[in-house]
Protein backbone atom coordinates (compact mmCIF):
# COMPACT_ATOMS: atom_id res chain seq x y z
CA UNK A 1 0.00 0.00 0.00
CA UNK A 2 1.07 3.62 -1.10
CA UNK A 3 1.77 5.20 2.07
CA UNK A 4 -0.42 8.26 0.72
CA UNK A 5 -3.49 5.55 0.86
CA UNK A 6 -5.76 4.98 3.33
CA UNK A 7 -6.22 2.33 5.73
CA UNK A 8 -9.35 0.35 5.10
CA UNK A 9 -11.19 -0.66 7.78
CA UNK A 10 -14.49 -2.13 8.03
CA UNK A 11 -17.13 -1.84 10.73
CA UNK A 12 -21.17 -2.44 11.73
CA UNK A 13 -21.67 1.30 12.56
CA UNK A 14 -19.35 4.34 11.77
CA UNK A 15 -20.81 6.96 13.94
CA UNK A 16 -19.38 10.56 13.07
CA UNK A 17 -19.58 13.08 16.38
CA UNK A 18 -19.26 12.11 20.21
CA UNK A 19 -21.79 14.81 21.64
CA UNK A 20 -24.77 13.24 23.52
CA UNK A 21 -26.08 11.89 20.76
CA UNK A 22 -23.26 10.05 18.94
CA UNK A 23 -22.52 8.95 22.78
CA UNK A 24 -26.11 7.30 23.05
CA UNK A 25 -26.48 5.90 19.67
CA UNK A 26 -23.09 3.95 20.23
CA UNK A 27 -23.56 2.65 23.43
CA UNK A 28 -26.59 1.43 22.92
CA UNK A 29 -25.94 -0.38 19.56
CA UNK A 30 -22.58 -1.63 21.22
CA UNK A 31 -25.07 -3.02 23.77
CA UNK A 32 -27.25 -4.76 20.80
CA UNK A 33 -24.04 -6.59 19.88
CA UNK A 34 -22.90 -4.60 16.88
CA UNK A 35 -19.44 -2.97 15.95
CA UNK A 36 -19.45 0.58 16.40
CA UNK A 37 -16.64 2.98 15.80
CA UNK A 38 -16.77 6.45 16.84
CA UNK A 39 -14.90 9.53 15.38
CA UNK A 40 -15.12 13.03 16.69
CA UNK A 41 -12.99 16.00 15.49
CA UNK A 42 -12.60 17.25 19.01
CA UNK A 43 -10.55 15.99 21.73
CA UNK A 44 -12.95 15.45 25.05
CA UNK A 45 -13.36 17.44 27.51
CA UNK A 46 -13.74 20.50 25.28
CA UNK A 47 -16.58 23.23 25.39
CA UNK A 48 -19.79 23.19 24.60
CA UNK A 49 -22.68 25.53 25.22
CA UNK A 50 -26.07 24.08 25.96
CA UNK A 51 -26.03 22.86 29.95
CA UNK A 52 -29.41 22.39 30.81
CA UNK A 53 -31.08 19.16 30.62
CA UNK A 54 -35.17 18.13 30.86
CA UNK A 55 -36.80 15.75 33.24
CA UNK A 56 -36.90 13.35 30.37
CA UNK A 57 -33.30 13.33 29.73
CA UNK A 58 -32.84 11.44 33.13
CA UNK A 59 -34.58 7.87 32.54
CA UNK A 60 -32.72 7.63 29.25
CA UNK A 61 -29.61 8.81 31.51
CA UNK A 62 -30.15 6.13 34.01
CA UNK A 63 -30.49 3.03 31.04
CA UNK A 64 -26.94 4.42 30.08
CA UNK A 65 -25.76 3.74 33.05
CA UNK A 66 -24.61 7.33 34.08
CA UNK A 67 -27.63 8.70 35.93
CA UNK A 68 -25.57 8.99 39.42
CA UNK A 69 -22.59 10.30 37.54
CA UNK A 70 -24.23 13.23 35.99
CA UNK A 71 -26.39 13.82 39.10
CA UNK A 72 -22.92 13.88 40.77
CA UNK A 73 -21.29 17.02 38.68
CA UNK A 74 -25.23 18.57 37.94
CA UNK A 75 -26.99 21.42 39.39
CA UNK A 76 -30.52 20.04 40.61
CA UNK A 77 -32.76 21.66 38.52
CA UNK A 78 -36.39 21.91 39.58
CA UNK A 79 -38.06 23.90 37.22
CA UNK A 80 -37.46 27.18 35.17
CA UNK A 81 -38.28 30.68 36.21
CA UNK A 82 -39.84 33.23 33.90
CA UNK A 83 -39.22 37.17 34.40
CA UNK A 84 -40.81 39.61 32.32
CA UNK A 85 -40.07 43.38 31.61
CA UNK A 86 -44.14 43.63 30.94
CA UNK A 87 -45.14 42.44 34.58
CA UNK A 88 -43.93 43.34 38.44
CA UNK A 89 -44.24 39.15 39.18
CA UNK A 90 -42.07 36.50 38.46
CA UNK A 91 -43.26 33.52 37.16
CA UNK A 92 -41.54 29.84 37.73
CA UNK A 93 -42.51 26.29 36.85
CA UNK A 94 -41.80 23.25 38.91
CA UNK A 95 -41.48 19.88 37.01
CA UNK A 96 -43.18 18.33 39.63
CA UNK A 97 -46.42 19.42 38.78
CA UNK A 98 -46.33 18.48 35.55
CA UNK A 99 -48.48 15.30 34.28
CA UNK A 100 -46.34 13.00 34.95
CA UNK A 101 -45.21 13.49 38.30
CA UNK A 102 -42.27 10.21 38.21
CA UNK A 103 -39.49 13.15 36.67
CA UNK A 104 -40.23 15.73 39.01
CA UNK A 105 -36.58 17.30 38.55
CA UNK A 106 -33.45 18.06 36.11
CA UNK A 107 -30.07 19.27 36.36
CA UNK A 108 -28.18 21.34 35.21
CA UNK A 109 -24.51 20.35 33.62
CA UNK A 110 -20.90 21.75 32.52
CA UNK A 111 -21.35 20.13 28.87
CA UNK A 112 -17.60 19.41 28.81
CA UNK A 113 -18.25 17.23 31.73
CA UNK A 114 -20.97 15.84 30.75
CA UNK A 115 -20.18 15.06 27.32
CA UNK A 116 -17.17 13.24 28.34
CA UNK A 117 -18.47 11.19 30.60
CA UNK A 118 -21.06 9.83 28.16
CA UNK A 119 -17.88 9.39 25.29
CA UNK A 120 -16.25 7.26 28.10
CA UNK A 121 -19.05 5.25 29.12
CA UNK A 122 -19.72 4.43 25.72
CA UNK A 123 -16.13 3.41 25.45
CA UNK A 124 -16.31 1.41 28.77
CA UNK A 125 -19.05 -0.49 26.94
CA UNK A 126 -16.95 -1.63 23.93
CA UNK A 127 -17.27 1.61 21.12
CA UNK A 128 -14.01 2.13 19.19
CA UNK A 129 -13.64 6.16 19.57
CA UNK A 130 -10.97 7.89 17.92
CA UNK A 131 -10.57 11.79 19.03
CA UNK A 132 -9.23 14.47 17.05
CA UNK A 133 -10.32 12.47 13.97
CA UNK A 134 -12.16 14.57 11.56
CA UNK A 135 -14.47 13.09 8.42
CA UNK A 136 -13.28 14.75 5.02
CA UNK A 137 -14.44 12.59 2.46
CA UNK A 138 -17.50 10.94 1.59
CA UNK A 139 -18.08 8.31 -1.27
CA UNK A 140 -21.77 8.12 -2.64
CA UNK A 141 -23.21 5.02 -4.77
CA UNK A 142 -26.40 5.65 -7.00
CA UNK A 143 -26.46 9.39 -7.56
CA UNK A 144 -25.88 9.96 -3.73
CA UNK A 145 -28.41 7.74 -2.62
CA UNK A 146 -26.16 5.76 -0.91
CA UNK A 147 -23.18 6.44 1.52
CA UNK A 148 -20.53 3.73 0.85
CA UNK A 149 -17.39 5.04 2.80
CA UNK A 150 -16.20 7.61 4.96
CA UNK A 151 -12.34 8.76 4.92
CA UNK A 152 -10.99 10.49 8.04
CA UNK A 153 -7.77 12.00 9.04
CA UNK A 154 -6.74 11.71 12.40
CA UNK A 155 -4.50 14.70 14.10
CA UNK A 156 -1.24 12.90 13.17
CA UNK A 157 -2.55 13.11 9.12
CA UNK A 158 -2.97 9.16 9.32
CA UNK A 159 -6.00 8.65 6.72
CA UNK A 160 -8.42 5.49 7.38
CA UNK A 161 -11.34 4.71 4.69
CA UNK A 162 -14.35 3.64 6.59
CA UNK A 163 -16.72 0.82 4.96
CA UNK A 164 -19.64 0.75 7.12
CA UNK A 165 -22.85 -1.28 7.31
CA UNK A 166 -24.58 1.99 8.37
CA UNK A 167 -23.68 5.80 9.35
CA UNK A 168 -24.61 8.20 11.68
CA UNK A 169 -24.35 11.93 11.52
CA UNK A 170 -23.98 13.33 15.06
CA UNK A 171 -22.08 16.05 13.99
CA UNK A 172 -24.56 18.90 15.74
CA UNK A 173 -24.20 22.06 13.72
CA UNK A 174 -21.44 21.26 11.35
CA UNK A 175 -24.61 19.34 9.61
CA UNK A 176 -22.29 16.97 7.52
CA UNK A 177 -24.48 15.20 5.83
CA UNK A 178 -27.45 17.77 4.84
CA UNK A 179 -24.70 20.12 4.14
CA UNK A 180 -23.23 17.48 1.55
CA UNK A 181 -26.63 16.79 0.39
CA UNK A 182 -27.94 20.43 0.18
CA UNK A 183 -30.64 19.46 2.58
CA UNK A 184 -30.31 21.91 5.35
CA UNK A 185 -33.06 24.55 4.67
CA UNK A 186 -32.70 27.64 7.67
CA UNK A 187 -36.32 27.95 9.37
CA UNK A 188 -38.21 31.22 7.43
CA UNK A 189 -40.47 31.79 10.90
CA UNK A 190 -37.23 31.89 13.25
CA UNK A 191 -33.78 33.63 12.16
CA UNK A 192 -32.09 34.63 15.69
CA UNK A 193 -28.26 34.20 16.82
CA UNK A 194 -26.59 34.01 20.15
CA UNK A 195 -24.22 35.58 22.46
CA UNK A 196 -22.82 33.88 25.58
CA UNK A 197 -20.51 33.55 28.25
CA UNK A 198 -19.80 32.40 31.83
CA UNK A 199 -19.96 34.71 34.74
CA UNK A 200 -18.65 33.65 38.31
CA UNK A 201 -20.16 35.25 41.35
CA UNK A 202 -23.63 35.76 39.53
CA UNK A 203 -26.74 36.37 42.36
CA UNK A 204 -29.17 32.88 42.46
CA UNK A 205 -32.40 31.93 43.47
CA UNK A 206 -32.33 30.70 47.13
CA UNK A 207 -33.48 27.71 48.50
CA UNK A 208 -34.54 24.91 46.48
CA UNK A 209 -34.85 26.89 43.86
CA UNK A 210 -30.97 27.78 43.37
CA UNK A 211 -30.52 25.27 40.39
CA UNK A 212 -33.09 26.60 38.76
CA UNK A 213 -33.19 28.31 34.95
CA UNK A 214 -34.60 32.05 34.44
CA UNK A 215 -35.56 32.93 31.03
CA UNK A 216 -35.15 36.85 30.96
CA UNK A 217 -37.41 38.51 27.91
CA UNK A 218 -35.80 41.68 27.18
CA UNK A 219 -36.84 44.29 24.14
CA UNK A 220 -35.13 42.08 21.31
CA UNK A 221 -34.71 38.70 22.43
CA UNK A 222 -34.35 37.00 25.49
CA UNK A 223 -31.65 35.87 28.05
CA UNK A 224 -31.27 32.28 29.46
CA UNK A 225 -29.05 32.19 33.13
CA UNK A 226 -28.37 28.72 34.04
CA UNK A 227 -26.53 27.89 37.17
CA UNK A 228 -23.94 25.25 37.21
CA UNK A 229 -22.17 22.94 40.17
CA UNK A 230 -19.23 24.86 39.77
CA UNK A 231 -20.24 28.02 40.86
CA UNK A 232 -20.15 29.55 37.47
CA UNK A 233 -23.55 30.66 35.51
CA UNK A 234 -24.08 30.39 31.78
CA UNK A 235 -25.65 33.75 30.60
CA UNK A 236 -26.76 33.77 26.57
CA UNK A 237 -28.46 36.44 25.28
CA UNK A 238 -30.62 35.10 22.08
CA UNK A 239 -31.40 37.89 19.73
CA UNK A 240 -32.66 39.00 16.29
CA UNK A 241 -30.37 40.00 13.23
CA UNK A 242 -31.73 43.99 13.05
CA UNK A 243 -30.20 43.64 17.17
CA UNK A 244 -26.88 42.14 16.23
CA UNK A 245 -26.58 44.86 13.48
CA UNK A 246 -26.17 47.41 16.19
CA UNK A 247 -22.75 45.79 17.65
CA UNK A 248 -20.91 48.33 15.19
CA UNK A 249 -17.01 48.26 16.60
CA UNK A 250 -18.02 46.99 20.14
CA UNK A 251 -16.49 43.41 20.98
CA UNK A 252 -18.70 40.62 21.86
CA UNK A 253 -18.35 41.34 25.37
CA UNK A 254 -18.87 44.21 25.24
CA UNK A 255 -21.97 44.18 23.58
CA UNK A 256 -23.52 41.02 25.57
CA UNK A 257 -22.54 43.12 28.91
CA UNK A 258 -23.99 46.52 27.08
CA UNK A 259 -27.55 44.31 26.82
CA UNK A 260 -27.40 42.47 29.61
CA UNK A 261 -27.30 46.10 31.68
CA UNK A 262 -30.93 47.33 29.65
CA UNK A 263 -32.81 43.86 31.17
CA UNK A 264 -32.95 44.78 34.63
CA UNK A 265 -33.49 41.74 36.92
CA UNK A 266 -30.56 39.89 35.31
CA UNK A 267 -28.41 43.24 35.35
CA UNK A 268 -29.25 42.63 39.42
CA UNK A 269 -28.42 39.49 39.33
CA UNK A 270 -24.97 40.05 37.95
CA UNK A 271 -24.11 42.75 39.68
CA UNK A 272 -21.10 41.31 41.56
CA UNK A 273 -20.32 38.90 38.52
CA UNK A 274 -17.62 38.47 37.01
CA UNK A 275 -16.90 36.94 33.17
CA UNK A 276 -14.79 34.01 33.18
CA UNK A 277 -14.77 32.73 29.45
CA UNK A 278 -14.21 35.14 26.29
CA UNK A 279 -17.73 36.08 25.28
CA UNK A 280 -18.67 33.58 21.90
CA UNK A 281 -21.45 33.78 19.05
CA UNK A 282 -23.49 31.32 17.21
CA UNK A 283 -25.89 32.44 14.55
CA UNK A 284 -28.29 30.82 11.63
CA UNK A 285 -29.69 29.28 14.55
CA UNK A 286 -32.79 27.44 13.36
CA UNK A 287 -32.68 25.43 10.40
CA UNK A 288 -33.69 21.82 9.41
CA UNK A 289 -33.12 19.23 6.66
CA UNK A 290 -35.70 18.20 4.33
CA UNK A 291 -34.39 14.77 4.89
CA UNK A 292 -33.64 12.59 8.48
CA UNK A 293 -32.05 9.48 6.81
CA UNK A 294 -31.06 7.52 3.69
CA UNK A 295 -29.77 4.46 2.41
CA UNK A 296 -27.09 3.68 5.02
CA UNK A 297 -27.19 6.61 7.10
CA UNK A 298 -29.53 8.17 9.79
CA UNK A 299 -29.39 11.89 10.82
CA UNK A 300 -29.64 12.39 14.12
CA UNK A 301 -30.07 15.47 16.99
CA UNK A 302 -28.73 18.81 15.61
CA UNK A 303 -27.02 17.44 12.75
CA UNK A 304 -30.79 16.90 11.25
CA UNK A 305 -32.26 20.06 13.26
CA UNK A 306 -31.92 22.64 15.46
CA UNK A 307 -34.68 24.95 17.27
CA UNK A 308 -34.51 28.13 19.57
CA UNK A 309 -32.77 26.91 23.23
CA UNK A 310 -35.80 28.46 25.15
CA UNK A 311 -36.93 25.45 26.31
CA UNK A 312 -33.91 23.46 26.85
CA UNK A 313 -34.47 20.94 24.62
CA UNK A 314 -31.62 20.45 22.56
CA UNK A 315 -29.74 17.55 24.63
CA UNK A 316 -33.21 15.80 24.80
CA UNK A 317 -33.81 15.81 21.22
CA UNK A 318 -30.32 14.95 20.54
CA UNK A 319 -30.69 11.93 22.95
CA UNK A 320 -34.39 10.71 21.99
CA UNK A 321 -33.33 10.67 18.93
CA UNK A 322 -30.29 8.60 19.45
CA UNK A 323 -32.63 6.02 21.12
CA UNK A 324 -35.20 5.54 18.56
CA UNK A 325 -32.13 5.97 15.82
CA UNK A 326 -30.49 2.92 17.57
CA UNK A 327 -33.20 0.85 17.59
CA UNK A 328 -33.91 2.04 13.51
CA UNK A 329 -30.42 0.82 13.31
CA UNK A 330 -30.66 -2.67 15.00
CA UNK A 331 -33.92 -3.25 12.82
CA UNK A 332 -32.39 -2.15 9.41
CA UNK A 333 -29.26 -4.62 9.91
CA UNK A 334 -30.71 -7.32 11.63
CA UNK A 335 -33.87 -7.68 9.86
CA UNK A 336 -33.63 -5.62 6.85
CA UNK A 337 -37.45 -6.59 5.67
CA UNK A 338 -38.55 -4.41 7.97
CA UNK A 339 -36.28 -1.44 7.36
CA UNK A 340 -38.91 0.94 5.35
CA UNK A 341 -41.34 0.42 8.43
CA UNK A 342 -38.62 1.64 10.91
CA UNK A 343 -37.49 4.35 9.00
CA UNK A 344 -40.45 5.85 7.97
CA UNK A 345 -41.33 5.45 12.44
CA UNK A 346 -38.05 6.93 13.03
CA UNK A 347 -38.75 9.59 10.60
CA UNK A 348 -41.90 10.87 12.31
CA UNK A 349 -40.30 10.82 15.58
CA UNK A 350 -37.52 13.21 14.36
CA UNK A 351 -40.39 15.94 13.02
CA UNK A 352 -42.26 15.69 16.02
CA UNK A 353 -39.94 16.38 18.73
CA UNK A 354 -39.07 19.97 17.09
CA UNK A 355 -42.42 20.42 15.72
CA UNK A 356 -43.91 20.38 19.28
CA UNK A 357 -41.34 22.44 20.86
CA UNK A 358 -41.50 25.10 17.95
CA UNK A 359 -45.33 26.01 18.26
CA UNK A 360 -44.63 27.70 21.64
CA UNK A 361 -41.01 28.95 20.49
CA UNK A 362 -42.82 30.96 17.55
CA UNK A 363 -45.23 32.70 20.02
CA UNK A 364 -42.88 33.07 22.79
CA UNK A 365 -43.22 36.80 21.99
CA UNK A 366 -46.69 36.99 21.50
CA UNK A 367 -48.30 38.85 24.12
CA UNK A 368 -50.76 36.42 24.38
CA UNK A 369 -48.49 33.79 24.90
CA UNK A 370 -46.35 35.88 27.50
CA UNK A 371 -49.78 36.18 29.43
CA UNK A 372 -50.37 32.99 29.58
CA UNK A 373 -46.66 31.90 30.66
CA UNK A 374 -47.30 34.77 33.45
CA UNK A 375 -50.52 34.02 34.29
CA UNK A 376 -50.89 30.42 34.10
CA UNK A 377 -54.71 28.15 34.47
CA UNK A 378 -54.98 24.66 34.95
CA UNK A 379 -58.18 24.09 33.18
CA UNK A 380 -58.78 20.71 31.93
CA UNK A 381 -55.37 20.56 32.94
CA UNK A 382 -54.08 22.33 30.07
CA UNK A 383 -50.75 24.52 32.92
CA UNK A 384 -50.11 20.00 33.33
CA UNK A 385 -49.79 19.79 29.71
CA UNK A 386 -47.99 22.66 29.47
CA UNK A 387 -45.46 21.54 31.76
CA UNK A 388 -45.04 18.17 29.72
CA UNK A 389 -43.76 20.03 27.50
CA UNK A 390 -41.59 21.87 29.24
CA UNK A 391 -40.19 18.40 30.84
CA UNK A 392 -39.65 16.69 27.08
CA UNK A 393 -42.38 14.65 27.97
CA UNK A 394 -43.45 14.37 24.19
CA UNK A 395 -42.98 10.64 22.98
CA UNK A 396 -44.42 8.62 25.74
CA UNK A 397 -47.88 7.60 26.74
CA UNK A 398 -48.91 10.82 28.95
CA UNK A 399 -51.90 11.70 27.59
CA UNK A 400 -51.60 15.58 26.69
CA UNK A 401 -52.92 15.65 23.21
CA UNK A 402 -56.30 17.44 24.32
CA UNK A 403 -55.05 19.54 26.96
CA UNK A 404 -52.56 20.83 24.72
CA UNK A 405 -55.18 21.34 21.80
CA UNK A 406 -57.53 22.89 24.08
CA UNK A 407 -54.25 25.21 25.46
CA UNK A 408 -53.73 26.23 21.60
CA UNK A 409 -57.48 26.65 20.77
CA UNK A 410 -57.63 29.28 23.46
CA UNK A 411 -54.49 30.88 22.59
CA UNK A 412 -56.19 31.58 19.22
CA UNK A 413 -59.42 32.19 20.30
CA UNK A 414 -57.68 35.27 22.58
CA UNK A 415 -56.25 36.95 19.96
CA UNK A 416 -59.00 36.48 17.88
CA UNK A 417 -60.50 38.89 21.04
CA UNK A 418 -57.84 41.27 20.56
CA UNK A 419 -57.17 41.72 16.76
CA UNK A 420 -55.33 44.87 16.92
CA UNK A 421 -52.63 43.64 19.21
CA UNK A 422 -52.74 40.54 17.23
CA UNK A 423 -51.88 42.23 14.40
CA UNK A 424 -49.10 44.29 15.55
CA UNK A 425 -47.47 41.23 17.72
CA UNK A 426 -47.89 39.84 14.32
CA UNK A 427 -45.87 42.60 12.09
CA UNK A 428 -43.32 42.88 14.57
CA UNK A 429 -42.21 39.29 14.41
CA UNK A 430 -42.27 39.48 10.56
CA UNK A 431 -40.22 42.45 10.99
CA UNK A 432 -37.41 40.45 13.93
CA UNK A 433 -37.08 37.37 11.44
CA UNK A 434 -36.45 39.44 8.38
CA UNK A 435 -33.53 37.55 7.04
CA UNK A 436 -29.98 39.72 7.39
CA UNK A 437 -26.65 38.93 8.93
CA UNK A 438 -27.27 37.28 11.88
CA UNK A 439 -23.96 37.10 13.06
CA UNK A 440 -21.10 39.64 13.28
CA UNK A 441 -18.23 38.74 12.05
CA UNK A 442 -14.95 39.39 14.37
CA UNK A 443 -15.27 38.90 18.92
């Protein structure tokens, strides 16, 4: 062999990314008996944004294996806290009083921590993982319908050729495989970016509530503050492209700490904070493929779609989706018959996960909505169904399909009531999701 040529090596599962869900897929189809190799471009730990978990993360956490582990370096997290500049009351949530009252709590996590401790686990339990190996070619069969091989490059330039049975795209944002396919399409009703950073010293809740998350609304966005184990808080300001636009020659900290001093209860908060990581951006932040899998290859968590962090979801999504994408997997090799059934299942659980959390994301700004998030009801339980939601309690048996249609029927049936504010709630958000440069370039 030329030594320019790649290794060849052969394997049941090549899955490309070791966040949670590359972690979760592998384990668990290591578990079923099957091969798996596991290539990330990073070496673990390494940053991440994204440290709050749901309720719902923690049962799937527990089947891992790691439930005590990540209860050991989490921030109990009971519910979320809701502050608005349009009302003199806070408003929180507690889990516990959601419909399904068995996950009454979630935690908060470092995701460097976190996300190596599931890579290791999954290598405890017999996943090849190479770090600081990066996918750079990909070899398609029948006009791209099919993915044959994957070539990778490791960080001493050594190049392997990967012939899988099956792939997996858990590469998150870098969106590999809709990005080689042309499939990623960003959202037209949401167009936002982010700005975040870590502050030490920030001012909690007290109590039993200390581990909880506050959502901040502010003029052009909103702010999430999510305290961690460590003693640091996350802070992220989410905001619209006409907002980022007005950075000019400010730095990104400068600019975060400029907006984080007009919202006033989280200006209080970090009063006698301190920043302790270089302020970063993320924009295009809601987009989605047209397609979750192929011939040989499932998309799964952000790599197939990512929504507006309001709600916490993204770990969960990335994580139920691992679980039914494992189980697609198992099915498709072991009893390939009834591959077209388990895709097509696996295909509607992708869409519904994001579709669910995105009908309250879109109206988050709605005054409407805000009044109901500040002024919750419980009528035919619809503040329980609610809740659900809020918990990632979409793709079980909890029956919330009413409650939740009655929740939406009177959502529309009070603006309907108020069509004037309907209609200007309704031009501004045309005007915030406009599409523009979300993201300024330089930090």
């Amino acid at each position: 062999m030329h030594p320019a040529d790649p290794a060849i090596r052969t394997c049941d599962v090549l899955v490309i990314g070791g966040g949670p869900a590359g972690s979760t897929a592998s384990t668990l189809l290591a578990r079923q008996g099957h091969q798996v190799v596991l290539i990330d471009k990073d070496h673990h730990p390494r940053f991440h944004i994204g440290e709050s978990l749901l309720p719902a993360n923690m049962p799937l956490l527990d089947e891992l294996g790691v439930g005590e582990a990540v209860r050991a370096i989490g921030m109990l997290k009971p519910g979320a806290e809701f502050v608005s500049p349009q009302h003199s009351h806070t408003q929180t949530y507690y889990f516990a009083d959601a419909w399904d009252k068995s996950m009454p709590t979630a935690y908060q996590v470092k995701r460097a921590d976190f996300d190596h401790l599931l890579l290791r686990n999954a290598q405890a339990q017999g996943v090849e993982v190479h770090e600081g190996t990066r996918a750079t070619e990909l070899a398609w069969s029948g006009d791209r319908q099919r993915l044959d091989t994957v070539t990778s490059v490791d960080a001493q330039g050594l190049r392997t050729e990967w012939r899988p049975r099956f792939v997996l795209d858990c590469t998150g944002r870098d969106t590999l495989l809709a990005g080689q396919l042309q499939a990623k399409q960003k959202n037209p009703d949401h167009n936002s970016a982010a700005i975040y950073a870590h502050f030490r010293g920030a001012r909690r809740l007290s109590g039993h509530d200390e581990g909880n998350i506050t959502v901040f609304w502010f003029d052009h966005g909103w702010f999430w503050f999510i305290p961690l184990s460590d003693g640091a808080t996350s802070v992220g300001m989410v905001t619209w492209p006409y907002h980022m636009k007005t950075r000019g020659e400010r730095s990104l900290q400068q600019f975060l700490l400029d907006n984080i001093a007009t919202c006033p209860g989280l200006s209080e908060r970090l009063r006698d904070a301190e920043m302790v990581t270089p302020a970063e951006a993320t924009g295009n932040y809601s987009y989605t493929s047209r397609l979750s899998h192929g011939e040989g290859f499932l998309l799964l968590g952000d790599a197939y779609a990512f929504i507006d962090p309001v709600f916490s979801s993204g770990v969960w999504l990335a994580m139920s989706s691992a679980q039914v994408g494992a189980r697609t997997v198992d099915t498709c090799l072991r009893e390939p018959g009834k591959a077209p059934a388990a895709l097509r299942a696996f295909d509607r659980h992708m869409r519904h996960g994001p579709r669910a959390f995105s009908w309250f994301i879109y109206r988050m700004t709605n005054p409407t909505m805000r009044g109901f998030f500040m002024y919750p009801r419980n009528p035919l339980r619809m503040k329980e169904a609610l809740l659900s939601v809020l918990a990632g309690d979409l793709f079980g048996r909890t029956p919330i399909g009413p409650s939740l249609l009655a929740f939406k029927s009177l959502y529309f049936a009070v603006n309907l009531g108020n069509p004037l504010r309907s209609w200007r709630a309704w031009r501004q958000r045309k005007r915030n999701i406009r599409p523009g440069s979300a993201l300024p370039t330089g930090s």
